[in-house]
Protein backbone atom coordinates (compact mmCIF):
# COMPACT_ATOMS: atom_id res chain seq x y z
CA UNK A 1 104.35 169.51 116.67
CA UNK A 2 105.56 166.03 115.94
CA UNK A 3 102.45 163.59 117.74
CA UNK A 4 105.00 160.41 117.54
CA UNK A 5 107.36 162.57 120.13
CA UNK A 6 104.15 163.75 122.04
CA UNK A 7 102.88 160.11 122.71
CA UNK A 8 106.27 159.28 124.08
CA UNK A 9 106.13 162.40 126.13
CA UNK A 10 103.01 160.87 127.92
CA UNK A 11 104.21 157.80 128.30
CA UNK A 12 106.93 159.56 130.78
CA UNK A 13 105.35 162.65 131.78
CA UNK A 14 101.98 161.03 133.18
CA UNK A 15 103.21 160.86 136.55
CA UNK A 16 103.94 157.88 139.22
CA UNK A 17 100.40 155.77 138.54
CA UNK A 18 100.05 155.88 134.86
CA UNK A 19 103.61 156.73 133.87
CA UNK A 20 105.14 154.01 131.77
CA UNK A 21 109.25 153.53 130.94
CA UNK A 22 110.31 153.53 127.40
CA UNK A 23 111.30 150.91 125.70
CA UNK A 24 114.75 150.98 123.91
CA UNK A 25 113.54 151.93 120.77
CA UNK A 26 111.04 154.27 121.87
CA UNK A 27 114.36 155.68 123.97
CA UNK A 28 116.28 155.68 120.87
CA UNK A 29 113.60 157.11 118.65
CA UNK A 30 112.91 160.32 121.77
CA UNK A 31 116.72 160.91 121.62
CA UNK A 32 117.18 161.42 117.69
CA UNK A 33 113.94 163.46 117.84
CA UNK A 34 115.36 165.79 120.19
CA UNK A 35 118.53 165.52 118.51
CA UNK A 36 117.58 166.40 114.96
CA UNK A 37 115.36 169.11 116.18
CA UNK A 38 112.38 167.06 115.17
CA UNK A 39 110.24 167.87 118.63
CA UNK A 40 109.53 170.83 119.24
CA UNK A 41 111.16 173.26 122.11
CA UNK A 42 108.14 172.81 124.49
CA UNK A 43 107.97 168.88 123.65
CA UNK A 44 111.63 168.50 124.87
CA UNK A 45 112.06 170.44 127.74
CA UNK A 46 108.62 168.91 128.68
CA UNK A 47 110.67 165.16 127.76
CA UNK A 48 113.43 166.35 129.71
CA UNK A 49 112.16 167.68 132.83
CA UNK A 50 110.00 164.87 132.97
CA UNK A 51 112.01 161.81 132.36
CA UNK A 52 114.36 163.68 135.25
CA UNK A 53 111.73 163.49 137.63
CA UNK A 54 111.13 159.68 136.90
CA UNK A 55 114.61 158.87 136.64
CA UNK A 56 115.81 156.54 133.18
CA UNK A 57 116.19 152.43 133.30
CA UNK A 58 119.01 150.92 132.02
CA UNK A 59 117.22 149.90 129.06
CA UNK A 60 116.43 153.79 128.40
CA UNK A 61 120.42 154.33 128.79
CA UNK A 62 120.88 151.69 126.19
CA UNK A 63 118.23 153.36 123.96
CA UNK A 64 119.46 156.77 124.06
CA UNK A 65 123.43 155.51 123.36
CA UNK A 66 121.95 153.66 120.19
CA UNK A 67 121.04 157.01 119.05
CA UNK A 68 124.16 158.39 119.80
CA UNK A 69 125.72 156.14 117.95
CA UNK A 70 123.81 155.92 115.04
CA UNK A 71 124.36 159.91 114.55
CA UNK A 72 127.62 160.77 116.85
CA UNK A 73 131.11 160.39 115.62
CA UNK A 74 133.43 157.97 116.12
CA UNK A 75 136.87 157.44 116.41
CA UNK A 76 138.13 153.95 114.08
CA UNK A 77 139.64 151.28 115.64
CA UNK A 78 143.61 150.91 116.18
CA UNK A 79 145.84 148.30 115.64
CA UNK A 80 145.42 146.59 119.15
CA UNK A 81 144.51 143.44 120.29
CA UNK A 82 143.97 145.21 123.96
CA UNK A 83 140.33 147.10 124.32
CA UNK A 84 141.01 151.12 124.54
CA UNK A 85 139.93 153.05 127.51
CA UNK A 86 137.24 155.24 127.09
CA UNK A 87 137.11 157.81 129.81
CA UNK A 88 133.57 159.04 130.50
CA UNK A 89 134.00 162.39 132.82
CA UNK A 90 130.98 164.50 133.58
CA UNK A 91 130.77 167.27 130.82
CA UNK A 92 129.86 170.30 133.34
CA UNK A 93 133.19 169.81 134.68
CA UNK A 94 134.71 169.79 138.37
CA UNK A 95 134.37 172.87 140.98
CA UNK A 96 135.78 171.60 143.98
CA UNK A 97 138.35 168.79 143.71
CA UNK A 98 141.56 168.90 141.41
CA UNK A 99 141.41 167.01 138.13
CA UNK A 100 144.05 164.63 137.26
CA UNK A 101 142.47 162.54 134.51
CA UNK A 102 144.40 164.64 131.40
CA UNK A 103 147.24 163.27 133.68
CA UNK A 104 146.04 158.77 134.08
CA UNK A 105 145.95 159.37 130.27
CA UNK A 106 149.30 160.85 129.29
CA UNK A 107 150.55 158.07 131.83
CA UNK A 108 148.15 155.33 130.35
CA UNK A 109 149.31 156.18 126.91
CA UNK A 110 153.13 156.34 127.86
CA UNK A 111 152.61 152.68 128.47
CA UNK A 112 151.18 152.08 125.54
CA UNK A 113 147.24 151.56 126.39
CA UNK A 114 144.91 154.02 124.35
CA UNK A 115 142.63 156.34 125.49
CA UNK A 116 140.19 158.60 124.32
CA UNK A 117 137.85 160.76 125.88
CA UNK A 118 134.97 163.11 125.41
CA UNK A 119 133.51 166.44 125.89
CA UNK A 120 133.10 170.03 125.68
CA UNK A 121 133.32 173.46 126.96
CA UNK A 122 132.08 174.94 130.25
CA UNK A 123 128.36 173.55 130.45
CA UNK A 124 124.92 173.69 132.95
CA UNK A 125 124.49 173.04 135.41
CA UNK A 126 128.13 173.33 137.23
CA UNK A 127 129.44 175.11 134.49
CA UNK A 128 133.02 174.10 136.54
CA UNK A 129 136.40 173.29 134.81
CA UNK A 130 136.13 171.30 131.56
CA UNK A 131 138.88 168.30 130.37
CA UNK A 132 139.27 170.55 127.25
CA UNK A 133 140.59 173.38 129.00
CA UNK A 134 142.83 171.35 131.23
CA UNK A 135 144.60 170.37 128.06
CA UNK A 136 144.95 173.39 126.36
CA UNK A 137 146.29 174.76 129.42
CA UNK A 138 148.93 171.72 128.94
CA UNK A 139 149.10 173.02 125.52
CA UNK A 140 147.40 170.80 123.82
CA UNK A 141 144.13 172.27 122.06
CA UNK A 142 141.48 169.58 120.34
CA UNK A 143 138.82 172.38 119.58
CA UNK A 144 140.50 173.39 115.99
CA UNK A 145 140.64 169.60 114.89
CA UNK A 146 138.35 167.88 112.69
CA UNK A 147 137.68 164.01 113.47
CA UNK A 148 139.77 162.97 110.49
CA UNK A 149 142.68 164.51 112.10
CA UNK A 150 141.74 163.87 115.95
CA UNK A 151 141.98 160.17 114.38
CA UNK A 152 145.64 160.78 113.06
CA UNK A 153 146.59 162.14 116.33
CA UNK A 154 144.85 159.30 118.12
CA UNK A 155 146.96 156.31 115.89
CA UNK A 156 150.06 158.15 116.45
CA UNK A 157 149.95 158.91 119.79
CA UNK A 158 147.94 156.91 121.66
CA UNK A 159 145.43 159.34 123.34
CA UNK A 160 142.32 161.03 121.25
CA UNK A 161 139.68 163.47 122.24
CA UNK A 162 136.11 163.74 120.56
CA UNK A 163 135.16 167.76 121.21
CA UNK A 164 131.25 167.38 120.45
CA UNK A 165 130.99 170.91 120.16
CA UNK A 166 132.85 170.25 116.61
CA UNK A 167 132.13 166.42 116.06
CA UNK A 168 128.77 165.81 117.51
CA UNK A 169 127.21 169.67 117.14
CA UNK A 170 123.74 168.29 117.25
CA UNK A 171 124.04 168.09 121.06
CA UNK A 172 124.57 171.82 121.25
CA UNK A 173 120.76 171.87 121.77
CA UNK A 174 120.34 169.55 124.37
CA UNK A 175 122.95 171.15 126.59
CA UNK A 176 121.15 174.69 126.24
CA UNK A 177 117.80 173.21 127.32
CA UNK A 178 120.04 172.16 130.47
CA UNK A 179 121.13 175.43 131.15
CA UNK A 180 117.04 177.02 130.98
CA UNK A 181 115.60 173.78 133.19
CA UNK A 182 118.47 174.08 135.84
CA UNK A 183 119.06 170.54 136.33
CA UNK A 184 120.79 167.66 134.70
CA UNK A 185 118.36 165.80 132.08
CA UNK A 186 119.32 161.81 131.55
CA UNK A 187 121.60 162.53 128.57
CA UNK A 188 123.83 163.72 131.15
CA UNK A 189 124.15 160.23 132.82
CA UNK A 190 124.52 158.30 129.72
CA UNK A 191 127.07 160.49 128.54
CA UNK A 192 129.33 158.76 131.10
CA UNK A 193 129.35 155.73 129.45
CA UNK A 194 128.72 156.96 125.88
CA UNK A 195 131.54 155.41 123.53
CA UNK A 196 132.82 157.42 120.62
CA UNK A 197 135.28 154.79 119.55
CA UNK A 198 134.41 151.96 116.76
CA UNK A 199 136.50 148.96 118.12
CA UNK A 200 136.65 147.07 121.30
CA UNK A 201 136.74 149.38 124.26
CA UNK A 202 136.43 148.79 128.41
CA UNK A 203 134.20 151.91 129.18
CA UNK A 204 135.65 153.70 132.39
CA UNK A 205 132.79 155.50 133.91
CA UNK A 206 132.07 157.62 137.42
CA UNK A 207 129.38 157.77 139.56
CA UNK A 208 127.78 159.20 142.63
CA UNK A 209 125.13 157.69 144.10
CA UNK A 210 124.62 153.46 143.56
CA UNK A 211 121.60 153.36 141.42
CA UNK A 212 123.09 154.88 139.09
CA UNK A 213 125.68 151.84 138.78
CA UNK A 214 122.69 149.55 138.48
CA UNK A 215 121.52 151.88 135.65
CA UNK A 216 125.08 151.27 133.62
CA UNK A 217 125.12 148.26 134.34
CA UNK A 218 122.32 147.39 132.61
CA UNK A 219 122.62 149.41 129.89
CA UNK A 220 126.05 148.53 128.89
CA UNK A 221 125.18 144.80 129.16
CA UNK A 222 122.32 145.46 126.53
CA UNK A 223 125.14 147.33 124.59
CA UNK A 224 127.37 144.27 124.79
CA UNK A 225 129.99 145.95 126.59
CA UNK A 226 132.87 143.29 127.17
CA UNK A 227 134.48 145.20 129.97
CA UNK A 228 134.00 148.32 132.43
CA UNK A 229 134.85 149.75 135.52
CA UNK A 230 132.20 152.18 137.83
CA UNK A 231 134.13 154.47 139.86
CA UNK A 232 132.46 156.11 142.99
CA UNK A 233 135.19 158.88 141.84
CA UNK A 234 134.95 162.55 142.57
CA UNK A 235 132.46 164.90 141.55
CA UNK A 236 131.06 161.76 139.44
CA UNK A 237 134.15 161.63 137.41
CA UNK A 238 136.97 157.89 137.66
CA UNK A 239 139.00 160.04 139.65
CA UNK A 240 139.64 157.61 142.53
CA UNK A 241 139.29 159.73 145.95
CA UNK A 242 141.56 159.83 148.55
CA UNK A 243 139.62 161.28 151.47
CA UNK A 244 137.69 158.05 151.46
CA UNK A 245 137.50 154.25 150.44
CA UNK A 246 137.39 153.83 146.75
CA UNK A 247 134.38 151.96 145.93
CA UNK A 248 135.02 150.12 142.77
CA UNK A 249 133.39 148.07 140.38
CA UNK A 250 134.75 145.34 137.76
CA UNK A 251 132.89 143.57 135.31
CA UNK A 252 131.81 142.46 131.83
CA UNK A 253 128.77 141.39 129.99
CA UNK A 254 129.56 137.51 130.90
CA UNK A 255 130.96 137.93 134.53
CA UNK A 256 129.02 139.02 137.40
CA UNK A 257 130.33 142.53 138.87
CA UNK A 258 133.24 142.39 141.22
CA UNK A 259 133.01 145.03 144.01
CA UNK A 260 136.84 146.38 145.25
CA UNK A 261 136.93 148.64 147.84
CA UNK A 262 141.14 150.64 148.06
CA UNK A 263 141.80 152.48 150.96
CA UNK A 264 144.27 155.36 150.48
CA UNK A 265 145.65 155.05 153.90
CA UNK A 266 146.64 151.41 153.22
CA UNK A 267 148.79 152.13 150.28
CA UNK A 268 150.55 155.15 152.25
CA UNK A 269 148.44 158.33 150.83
CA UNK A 270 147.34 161.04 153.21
CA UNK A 271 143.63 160.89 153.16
CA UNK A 272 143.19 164.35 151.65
CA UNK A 273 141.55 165.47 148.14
CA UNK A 274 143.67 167.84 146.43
CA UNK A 275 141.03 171.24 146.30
CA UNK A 276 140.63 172.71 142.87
CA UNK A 277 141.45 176.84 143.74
CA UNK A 278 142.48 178.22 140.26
CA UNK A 279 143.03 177.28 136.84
CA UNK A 280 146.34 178.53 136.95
CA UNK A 281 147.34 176.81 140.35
CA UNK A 282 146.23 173.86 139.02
CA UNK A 283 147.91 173.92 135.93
CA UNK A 284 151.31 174.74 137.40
CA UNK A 285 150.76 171.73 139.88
CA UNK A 286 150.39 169.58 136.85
CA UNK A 287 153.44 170.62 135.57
CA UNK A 288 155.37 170.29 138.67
CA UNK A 289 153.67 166.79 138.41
CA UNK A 290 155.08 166.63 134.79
CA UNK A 291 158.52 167.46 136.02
CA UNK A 292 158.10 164.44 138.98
CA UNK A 293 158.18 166.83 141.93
CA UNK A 294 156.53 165.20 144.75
CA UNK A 295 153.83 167.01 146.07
CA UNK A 296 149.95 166.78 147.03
CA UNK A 297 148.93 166.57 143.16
CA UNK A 298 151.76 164.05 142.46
CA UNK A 299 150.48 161.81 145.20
CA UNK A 300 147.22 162.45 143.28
CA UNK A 301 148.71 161.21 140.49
CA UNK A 302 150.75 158.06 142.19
CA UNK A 303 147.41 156.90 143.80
CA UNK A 304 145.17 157.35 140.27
CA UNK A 305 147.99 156.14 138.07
CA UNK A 306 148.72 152.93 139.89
CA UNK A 307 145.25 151.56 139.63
CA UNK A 308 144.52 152.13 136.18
CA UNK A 309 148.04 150.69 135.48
CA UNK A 310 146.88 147.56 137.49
CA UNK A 311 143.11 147.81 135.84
CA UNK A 312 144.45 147.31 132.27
CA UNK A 313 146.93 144.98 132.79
CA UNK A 314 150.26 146.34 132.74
CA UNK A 315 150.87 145.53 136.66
CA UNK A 316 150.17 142.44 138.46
CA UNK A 317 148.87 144.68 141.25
CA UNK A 318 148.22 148.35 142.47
CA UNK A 319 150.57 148.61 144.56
CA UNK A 320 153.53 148.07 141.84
CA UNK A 321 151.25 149.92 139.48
CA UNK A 322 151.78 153.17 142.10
CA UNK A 323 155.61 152.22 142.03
CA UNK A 324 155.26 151.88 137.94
CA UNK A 325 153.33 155.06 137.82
CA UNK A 326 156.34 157.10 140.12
CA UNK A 327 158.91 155.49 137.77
CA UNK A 328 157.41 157.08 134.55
CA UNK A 329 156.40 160.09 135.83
CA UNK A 330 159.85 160.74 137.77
CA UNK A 331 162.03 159.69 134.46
CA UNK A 332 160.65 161.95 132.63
CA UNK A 333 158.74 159.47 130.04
CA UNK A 334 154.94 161.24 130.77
CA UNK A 335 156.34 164.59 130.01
CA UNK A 336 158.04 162.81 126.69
CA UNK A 337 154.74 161.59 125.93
CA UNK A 338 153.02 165.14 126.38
CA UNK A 339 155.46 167.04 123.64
CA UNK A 340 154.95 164.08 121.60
CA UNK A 341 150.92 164.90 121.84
CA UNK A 342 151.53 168.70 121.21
CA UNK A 343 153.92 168.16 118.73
CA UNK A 344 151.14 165.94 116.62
CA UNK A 345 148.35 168.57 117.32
CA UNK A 346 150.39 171.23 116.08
CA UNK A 347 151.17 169.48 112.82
CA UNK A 348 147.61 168.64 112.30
CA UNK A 349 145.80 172.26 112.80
CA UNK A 350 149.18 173.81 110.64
CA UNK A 351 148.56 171.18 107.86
CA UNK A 352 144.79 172.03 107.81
CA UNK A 353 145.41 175.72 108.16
CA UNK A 354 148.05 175.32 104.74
CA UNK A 355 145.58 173.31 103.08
CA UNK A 356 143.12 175.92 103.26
CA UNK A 357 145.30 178.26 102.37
CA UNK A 358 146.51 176.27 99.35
CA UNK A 359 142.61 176.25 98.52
CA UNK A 360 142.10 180.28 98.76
CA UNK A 361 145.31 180.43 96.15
CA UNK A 362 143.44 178.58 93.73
CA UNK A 363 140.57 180.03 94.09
CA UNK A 364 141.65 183.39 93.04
């Protein structure tokens, strides 16, 4: 039993009179603990379950993502004078609503603004459909990469994807703790804004209920976060909704947030969320998206597309970023930009499977 882990335990466990907050280096210090397998299994679930039930500040947040980046990977900086995107999306995936963020990125990327994103395989406590098999379904499988080559995909083609099954394995742990307690532990809100990239980035995060912004905000000001975006998106993810005004929020660590609210209905969308049935359905949808057939998913698409191609600058506003977006995804350019991607992954996993092969040979 480590006692340094058990007196922060108390300090969150004691209960609404005598319970205290962490600081950010207590928060820091819990997280590696847990991380590194340093507490034992009753200390964390204990940690976990506990900290749930008081719900983490934003300088707990800021704590826990200095830990992750002190041990996680991370992807080096390109040669860009704009920040890259980071896409936070909830790691237990999405059950009800269609994804299209594998899509805002291909798009994002065809214009030449970088993005990389995070996660892993079906998880607790949704265990619903994960960004990693959304793109293998497009063909386009990070799992066999190492981060070495994730980063030579991610120079040449824009777009990069940290699977922390393989790059950050220590958090393997954490997420089966998740699946025994049942409920989401506060790792699983600051992996939202969790950055896995070295250089400048604008960290593009979802959310569901509004404390939870406050909590971000907070945190990513103590993190020195230049720019963000909060999206009241679906199922927690940036996916901007169309059954309902997008609640928005812009901001950096110098400017006070800027609240935008976009109704669908005044830019011409039906206000209806595209339902997620099938893997398969939705992966042919995305295809026919690909192709630019119009269609609920496309309009999906149109809607998402032309306010992230506003956000990072390469429209003056969303309305000609939705008339941008239909351009590039009707000429053909996203799907361009898609074979490019599975054209790089497949030379990276067949140059790593030949140089292991090359290694066998000369080891006989």
């Amino acid at each position: 039993m480590s006692s340094v882990f058990r007196e922060l335990l108390k300090k969150v466990g004691s209960g609404n009179h005598t319970g205290e907050n962490l600081t950010r280096v207590e928060a820091a210090t819990a997280t590696k603990m847990m991380l590194l397998g340093e507490a034992t299994p009753a200390q964390i679930g204990g940690f976990l379950i506990a900290h749930r039930i008081k719900r983490p500040t934003g300088v707990e947040l800021a704590g826990m993502l200095d830990a992750y980046n002190e041990l996680g990977p991370k992807l080096q900086p390109l040669a860009t004078t704009e920040p890259v995107i980071v896409l936070g999306i909830p790691y237990d995936g999405r059950t009800r609503t269609a994804p299209i963020s594998p899509l805002t990125a291909l798009l994002l990327a065809t214009v030449g603004q970088p993005v990389v994103m995070h996660g892993g395989d079906r998880l607790p406590t949704k265990y619903g459909l994960p960004l990693v098999d959304i793109w293998q379904g497009l063909g386009v499988d990070w799992t066999k990469l190492s981060l070495e080559k994730t980063q030579q995909v991610f120079e040449k083609t824009g777009i990069g994807f940290v699977y922390t099954p393989r790059h950050f394995p220590a958090t393997q742990s954490i997420w089966e703790y998740r699946d025994q307690l049942g409920k989401r532990p506060p790792f699983a809100t600051m992996e939202l804004i969790w950055c896995p990239y070295a250089g400048e980035a604008h960290i593009i995060s979802g959310f569901v209920h509004p404390p939870t912004e406050s909590m971000f905000l907070e945190a990513l000001a103590l993190r020195g976060v230049k720019k963000f975006t909060s999206v009241k998106g679906l199922e927690g993810s940036g996916d901007l909704p169309r059954d309902r005004t997008a609640i928005i929020g812009l901001g950096g660590v110098t400017d006070p947030l800027e609240r935008l609210h976009l109704a669908p209905r005044d830019y011409g969308f039906k206000t209806t969320n595209v339902p997620l049935n099938t893997t398969e359905e939705l992966l042919t949808d995305l295809q026919l998206v690909l192709q630019g057939k119009s269609g609920e998913l496309m309009q999906t698409a149109l809607w998402n597309g032309g306010f992230y191609l506003w956000r990072c600058g390469v429209c003056s506003d969303v309305r000609s970023g939705i008339a941008k977006a239909e351009e590039i995804l009707t000429s053909g350019a996203v799907a361009k930009k898609l074979q490019e991607l599975t054209q790089a992954i497949n030379l990276s996993t067949k140059t790593a499977r030949n140089l292991v092969d090359s290694c066998l040979i000369a080891s006989q």
